[in-house]
Protein backbone atom coordinates (compact mmCIF):
# COMPACT_ATOMS: atom_id res chain seq x y z
CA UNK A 1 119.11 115.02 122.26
CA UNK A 2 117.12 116.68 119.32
CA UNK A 3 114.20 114.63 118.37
CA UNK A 4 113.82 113.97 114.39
CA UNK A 5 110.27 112.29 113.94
CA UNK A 6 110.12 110.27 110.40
CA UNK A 7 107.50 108.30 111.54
CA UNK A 8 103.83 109.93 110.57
CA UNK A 9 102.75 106.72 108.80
CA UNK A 10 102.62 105.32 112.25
CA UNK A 11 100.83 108.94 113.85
CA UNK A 12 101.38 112.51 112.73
CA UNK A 13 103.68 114.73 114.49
CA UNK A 14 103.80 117.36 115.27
CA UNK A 15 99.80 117.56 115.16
CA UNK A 16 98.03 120.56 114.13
CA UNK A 17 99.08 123.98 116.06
CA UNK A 18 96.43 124.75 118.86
CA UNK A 19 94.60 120.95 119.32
CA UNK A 20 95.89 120.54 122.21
CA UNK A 21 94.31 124.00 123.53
CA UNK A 22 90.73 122.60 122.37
CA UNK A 23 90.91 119.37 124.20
CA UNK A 24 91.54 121.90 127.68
CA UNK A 25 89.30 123.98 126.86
CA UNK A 26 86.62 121.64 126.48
CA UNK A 27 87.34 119.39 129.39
CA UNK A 28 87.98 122.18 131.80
CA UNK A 29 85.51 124.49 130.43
CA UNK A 30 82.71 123.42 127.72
CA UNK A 31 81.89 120.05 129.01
CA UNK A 32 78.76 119.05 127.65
CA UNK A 33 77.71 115.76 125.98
CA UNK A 34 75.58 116.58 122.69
CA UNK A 35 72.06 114.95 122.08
CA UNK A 36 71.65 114.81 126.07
CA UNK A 37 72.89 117.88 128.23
CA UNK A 38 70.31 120.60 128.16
CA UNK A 39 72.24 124.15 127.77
CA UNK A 40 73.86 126.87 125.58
CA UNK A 41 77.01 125.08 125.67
CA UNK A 42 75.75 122.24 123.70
CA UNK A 43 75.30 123.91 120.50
CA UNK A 44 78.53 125.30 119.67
CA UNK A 45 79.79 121.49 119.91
CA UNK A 46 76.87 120.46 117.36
CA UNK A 47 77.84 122.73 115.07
CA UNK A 48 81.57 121.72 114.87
CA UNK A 49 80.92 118.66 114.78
CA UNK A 50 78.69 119.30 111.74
CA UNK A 51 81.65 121.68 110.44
CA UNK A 52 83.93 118.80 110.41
CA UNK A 53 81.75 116.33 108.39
CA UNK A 54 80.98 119.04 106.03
CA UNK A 55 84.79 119.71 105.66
CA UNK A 56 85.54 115.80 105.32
CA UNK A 57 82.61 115.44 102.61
CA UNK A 58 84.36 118.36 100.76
CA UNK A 59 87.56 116.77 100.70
CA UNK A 60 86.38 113.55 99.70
CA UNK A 61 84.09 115.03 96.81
CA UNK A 62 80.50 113.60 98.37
CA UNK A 63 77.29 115.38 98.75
CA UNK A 64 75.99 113.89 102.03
CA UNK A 65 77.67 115.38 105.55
CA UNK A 66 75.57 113.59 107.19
CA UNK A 67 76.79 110.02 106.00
CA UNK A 68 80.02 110.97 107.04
CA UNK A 69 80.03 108.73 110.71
CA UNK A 70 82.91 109.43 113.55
CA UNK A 71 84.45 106.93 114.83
CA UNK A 72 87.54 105.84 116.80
CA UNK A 73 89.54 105.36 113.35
CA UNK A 74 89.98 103.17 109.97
CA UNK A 75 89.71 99.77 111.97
CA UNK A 76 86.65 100.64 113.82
CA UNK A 77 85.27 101.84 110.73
CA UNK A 78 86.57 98.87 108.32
CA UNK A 79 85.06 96.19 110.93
CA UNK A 80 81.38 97.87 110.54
CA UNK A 81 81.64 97.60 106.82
CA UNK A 82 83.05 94.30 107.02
CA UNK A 83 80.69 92.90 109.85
CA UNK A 84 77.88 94.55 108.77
CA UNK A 85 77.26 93.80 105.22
CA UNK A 86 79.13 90.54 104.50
CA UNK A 87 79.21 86.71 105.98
CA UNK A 88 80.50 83.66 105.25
CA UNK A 89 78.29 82.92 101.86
CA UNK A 90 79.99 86.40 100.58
CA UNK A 91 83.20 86.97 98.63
CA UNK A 92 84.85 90.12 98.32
CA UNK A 93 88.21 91.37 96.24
CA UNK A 94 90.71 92.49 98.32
CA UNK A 95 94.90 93.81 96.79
CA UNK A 96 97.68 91.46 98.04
CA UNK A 97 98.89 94.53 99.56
CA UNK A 98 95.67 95.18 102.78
CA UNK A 99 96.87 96.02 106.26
CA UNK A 100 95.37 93.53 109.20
CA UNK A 101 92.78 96.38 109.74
CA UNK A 102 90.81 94.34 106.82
CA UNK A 103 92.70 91.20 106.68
CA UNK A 104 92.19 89.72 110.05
CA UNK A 105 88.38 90.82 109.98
CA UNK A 106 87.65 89.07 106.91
CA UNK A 107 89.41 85.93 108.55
CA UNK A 108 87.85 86.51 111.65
CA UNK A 109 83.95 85.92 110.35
CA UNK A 110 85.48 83.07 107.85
CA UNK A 111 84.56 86.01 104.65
CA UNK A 112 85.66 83.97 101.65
CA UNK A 113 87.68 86.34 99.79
CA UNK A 114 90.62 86.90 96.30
CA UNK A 115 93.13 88.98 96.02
CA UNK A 116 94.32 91.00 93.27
CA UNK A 117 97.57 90.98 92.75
CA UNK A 118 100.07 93.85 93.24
CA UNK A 119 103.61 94.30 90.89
CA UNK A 120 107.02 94.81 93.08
CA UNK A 121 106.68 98.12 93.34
CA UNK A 122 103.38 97.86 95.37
CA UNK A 123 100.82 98.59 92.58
CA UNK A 124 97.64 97.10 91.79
CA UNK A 125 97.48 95.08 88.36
CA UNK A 126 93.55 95.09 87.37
CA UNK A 127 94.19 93.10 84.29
CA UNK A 128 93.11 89.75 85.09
CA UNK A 129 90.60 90.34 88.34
CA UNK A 130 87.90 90.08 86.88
CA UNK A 131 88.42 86.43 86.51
CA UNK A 132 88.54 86.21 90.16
CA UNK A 133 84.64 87.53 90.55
CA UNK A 134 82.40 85.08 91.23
CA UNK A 135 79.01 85.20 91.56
CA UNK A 136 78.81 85.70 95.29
CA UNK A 137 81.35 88.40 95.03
CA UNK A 138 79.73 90.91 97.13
CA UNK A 139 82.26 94.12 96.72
CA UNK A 140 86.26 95.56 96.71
CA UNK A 141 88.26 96.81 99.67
CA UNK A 142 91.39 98.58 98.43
CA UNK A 143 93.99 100.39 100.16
CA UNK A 144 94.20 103.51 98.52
CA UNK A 145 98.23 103.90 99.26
CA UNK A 146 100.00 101.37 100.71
CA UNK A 147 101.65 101.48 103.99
CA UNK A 148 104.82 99.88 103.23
CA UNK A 149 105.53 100.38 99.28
CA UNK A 150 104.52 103.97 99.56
CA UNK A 151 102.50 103.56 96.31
CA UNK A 152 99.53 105.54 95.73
CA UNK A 153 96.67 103.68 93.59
CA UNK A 154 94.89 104.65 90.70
CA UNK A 155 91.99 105.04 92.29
CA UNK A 156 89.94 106.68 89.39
CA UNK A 157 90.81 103.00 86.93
CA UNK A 158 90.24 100.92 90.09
CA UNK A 159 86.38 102.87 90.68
CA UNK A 160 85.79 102.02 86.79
CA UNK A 161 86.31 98.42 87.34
CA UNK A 162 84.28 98.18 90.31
CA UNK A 163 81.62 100.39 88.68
CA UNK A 164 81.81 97.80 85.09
CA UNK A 165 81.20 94.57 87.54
CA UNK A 166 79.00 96.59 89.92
CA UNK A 167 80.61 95.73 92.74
CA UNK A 168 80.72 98.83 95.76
CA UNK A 169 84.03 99.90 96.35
CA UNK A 170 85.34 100.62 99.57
CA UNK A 171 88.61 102.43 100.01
CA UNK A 172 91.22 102.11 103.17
CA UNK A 173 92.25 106.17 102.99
CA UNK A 174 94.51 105.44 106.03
CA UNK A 175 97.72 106.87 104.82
CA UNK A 176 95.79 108.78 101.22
CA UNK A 177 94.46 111.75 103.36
CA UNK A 178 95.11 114.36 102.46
CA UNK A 179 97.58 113.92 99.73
CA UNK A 180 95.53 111.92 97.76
CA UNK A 181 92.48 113.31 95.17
CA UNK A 182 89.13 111.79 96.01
CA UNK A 183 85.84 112.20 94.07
CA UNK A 184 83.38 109.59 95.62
CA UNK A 185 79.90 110.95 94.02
CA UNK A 186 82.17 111.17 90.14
CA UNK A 187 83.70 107.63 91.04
CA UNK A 188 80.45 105.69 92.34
CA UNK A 189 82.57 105.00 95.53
CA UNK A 190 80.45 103.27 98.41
CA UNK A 191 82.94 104.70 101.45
CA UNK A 192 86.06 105.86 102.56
CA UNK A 193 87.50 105.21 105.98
CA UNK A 194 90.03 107.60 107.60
CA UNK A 195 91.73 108.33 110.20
CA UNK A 196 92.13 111.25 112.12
CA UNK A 197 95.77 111.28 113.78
CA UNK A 198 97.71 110.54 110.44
CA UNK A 199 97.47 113.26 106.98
CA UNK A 200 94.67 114.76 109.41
CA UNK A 201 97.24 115.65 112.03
CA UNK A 202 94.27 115.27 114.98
CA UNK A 203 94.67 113.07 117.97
CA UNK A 204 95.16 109.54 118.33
CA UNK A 205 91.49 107.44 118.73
CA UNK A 206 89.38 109.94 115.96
CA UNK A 207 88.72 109.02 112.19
CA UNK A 208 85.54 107.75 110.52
CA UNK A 209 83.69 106.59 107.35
CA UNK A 210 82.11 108.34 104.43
CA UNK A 211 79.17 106.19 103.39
CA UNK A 212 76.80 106.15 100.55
CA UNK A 213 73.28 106.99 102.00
CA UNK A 214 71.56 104.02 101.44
CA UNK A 215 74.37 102.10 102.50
CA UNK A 216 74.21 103.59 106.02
CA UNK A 217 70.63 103.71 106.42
CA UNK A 218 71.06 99.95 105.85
CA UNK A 219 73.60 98.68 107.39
CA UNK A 220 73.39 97.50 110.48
CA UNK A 221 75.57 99.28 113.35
CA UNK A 222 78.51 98.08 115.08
CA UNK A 223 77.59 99.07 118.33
CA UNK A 224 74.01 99.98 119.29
CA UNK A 225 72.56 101.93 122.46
CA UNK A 226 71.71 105.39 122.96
CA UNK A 227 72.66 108.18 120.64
CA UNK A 228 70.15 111.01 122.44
CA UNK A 229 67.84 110.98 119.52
CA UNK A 230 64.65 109.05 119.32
CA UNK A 231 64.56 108.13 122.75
CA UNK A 232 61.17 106.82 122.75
CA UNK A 233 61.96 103.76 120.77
CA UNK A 234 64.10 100.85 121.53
CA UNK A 235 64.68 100.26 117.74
CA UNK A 236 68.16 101.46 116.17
CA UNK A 237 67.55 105.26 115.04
CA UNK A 238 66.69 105.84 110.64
CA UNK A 239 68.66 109.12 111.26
CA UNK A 240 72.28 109.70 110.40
CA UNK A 241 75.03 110.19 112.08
CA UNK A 242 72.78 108.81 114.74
CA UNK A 243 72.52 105.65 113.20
CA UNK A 244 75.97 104.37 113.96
CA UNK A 245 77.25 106.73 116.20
CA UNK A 246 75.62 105.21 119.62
CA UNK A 247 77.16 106.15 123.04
CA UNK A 248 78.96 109.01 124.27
CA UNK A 249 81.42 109.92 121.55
CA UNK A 250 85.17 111.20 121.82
CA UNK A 251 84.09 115.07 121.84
CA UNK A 252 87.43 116.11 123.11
CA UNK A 253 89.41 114.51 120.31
CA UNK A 254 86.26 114.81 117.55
CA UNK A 255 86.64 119.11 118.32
CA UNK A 256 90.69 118.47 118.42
CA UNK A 257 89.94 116.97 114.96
CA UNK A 258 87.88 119.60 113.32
CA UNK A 259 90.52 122.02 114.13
CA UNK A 260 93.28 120.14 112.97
CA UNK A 261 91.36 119.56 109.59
CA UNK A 262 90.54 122.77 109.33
CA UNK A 263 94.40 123.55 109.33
CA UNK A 264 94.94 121.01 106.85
CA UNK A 265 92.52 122.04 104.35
CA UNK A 266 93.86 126.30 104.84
CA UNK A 267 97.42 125.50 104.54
CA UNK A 268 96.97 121.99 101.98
CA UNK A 269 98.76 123.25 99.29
CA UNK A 270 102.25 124.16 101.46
CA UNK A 271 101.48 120.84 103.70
CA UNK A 272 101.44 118.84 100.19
CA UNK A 273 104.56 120.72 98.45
CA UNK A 274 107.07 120.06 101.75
CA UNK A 275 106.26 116.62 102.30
CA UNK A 276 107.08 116.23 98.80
CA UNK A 277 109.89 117.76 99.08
CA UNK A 278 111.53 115.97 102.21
CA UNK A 279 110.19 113.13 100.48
CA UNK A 280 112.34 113.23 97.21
CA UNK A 281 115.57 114.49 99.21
CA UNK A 282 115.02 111.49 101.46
CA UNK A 283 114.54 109.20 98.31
CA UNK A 284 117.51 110.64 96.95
CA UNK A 285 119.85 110.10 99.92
CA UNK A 286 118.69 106.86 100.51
CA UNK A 287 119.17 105.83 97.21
CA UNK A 288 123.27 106.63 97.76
CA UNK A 289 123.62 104.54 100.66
CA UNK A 290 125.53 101.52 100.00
CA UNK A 291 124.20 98.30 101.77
CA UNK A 292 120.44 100.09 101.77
CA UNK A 293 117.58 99.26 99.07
CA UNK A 294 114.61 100.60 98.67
CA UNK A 295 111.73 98.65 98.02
CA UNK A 296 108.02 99.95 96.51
CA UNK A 297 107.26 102.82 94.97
CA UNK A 298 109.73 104.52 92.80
CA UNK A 299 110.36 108.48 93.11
CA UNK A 300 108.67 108.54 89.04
CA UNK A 301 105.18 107.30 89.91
CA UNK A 302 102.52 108.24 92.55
CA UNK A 303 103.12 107.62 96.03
CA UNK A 304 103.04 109.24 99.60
CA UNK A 305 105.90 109.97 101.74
CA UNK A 306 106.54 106.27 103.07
CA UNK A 307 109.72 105.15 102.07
CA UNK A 308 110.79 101.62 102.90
CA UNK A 309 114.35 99.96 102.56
CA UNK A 310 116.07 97.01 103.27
CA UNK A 311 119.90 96.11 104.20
CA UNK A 312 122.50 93.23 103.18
CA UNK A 313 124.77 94.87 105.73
CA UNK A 314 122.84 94.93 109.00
CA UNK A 315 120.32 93.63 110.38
CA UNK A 316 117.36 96.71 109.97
CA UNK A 317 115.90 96.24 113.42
CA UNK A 318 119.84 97.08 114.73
CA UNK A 319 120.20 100.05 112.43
CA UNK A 320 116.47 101.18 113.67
CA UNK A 321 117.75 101.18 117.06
CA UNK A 322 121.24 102.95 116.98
CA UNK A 323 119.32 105.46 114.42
CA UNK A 324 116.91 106.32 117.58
CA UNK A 325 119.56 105.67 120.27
CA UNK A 326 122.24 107.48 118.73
CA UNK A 327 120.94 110.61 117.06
CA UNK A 328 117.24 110.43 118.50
CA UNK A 329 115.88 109.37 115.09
CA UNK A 330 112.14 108.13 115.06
CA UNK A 331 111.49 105.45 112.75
CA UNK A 332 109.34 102.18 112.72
CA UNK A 333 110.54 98.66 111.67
CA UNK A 334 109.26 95.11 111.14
CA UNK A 335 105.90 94.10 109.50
CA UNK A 336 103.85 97.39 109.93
CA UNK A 337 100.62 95.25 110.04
CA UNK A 338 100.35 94.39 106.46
CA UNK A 339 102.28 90.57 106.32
CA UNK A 340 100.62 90.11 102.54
CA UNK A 341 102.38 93.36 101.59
CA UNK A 342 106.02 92.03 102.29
CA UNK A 343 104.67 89.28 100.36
CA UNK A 344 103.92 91.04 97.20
CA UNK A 345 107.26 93.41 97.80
CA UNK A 346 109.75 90.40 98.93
CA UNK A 347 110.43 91.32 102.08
CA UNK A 348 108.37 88.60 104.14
CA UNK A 349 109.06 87.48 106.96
CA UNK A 350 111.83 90.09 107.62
CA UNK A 351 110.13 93.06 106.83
CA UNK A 352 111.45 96.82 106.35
CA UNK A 353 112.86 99.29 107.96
CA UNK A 354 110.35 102.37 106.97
CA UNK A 355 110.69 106.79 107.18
CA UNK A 356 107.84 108.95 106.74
CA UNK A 357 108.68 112.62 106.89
CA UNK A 358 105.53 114.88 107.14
CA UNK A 359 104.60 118.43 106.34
CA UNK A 360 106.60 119.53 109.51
CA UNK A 361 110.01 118.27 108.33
CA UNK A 362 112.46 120.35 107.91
CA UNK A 363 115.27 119.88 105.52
CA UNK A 364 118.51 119.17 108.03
CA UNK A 365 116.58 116.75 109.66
CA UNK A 366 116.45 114.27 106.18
CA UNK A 367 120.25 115.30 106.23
CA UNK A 368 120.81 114.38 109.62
CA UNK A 369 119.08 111.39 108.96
CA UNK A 370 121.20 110.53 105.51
CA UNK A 371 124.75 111.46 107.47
CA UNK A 372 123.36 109.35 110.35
CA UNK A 373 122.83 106.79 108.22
CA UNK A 374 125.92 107.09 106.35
CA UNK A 375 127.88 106.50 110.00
CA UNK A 376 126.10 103.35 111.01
CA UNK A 377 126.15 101.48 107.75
CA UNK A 378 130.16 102.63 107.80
CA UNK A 379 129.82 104.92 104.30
């Protein structure tokens, strides 16, 4: 049975041509481990590495490579913002449309915290939030596009307000790169977290944050221990990356990543212009399905390729499964970690039954996928 993937919310697929050659090479060939191993072979792993944070700075319009710290993803990366700079005397603004990756940390450490509200289509409305600042209101955590609705923010109004009540903003770019503009030196942005193995099309376990300097030099790490570098001293390193990337890191996956972004940023424009395609022919076909509604972003405003939909005809975990079982059709269903989304959408506790073509789907696929549709729902 042909496989038809419409789920690269969840993890892009196919990934970037040639990753998985890099991950063999270096395990079978390059071995090394940076900062520590003494030979030629270290250097050429350095250097990409420094490649890819100079490539992830450029797409996310800041100065400082170095601030830009590798992790294992957005949830690694939101915890060490969250952990690090706030406790339970803080307050930060949150939308009523965050995944768990900042939800259940902020409820975790008892982080007091308000949340703006979003319309039905998955938006943020600003006007009013700035009755919910109070004066231990520490700083914002936004999702930049939503998960479930689909919608992409307006990230350049949502900056300004931060910037007005000087407040550092701090953006969850899990499903925004690289579809979505970012300027974070022109918007006074204090990070962006992202991960590698969605829009980045690198493996699973890669991603990382782009922090303002002084904001990394401050904050305290995660995880401390050895990073190679300033050996002598059993104090946490001043230097970045080092700062808060201690231990061995994921080279195989980091060097998978930095080819895979350097694939995304050469072919952008064409990656951009199919998934918008697929994406309107899926919103289109969807929209002519009797007993399916879509709920979240419309086709006429900004959003990403996620396209969620409910059914008053069958249950959408059943049509999920004869969808995959029947015609080998990938999709994911249920919650998709963000419970206050369904809130703001209506769809809590049931949830939604959610596509997400990617720049490697091809047009029969979304009309398999409609005609497949069409046959389980009965036309």
């Amino acid at each position: 049975m042909r496989r038809i993937y419409l789920d690269n919310a969840a993890t892009g697929f196919p990934k970037a041509p040639g990753i998985g050659d890099v991950i063999k090479t270096f395990l079978e060939r390059d071995c090394t481990n940076i900062n520590r191993t003494s030979g030629a072979g270290e250097f050429p792993v350095f250097d990409s590495l420094y490649n890819l944070r100079s490539d992830l700075s450029e797409m996310l319009g800041f100065g400082t490579p170095e601030s830009v710290c590798l992790s294992s993803g957005v949830t690694e990366s939101l915890n060490l913002v969250i952990s690090g700079l706030f406790s339970k005397d803080d307050h930060v603004l949150v939308s009523s449309c965050e995944h768990n990756s900042v939800m259940r940390p902020l409820v975790q450490r008892g982080i007091q915290f308000s949340r703006i509200p979003c319309d039905k289509e998955g938006y943020i409305v600003l006007e009013g939030a700035k009755d919910l600042i109070r004066p231990n209101t520490r700083a914002m955590i936004i999702c930049a596009a939503g998960n479930v609705s689909g919608a992409i923010q307006d990230i350049g109004r949502i900056a300004q307000f931060a910037h007005d009540n000087g407040l550092p903003l701090f953006l969850d770019a899990a499903q925004a790169i690289p579809y979505v503009d970012f300027d974070m030196e022109a918007n006074h942005i204090a990070g962006v977290v992202f991960s590698g193995h969605k829009g980045l099309l690198g493996p699973e376990g890669t991603g990382g944050i782009a922090l303002r300097k002084d904001i990394a030099l401050s904050i305290p790490p995660l995880i401390s221990g050895g990073t190679g570098s300033q050996s002598d001293s059993e104090d946490v390193p001043v230097t970045l990356p080092d700062r808060l990337e201690a231990g061995t890191q994921n080279l195989p996956g980091l060097l998978a990543l930095a080819e895979s972004v350097s694939y995304v940023r050469k072919n952008l424009r064409a990656i951009k212009e199919n998934e918008r395609r697929m994406t309107e022919l899926l919103y289109e076909g969807l929209s002519s399905i009797r007993g399916l509604r879509i709920v979240g972003a419309p086709l006429d405003r900004p959003r990403t390729s996620v396209i969620s939909v409910v059914s008053d005809k069958m249950d959408i975990a059943e049509i999920s499964a004869q969808l995959s079982e029947r015609y080998g059709i990938e999709t994911r269903v249920g919650m998709h970690c963000s419970p206050s989304s369904h809130r703001s959408l209506g769809t809590f506790p049931g949830g939604t039954l959610r596509f997400s073509p990617g720049p490697f789907t091809m047009k029969d696929e979304i009309f398999l996928t409609i005609d497949a549709l069409q046959t389980i729902l009965g036309r």
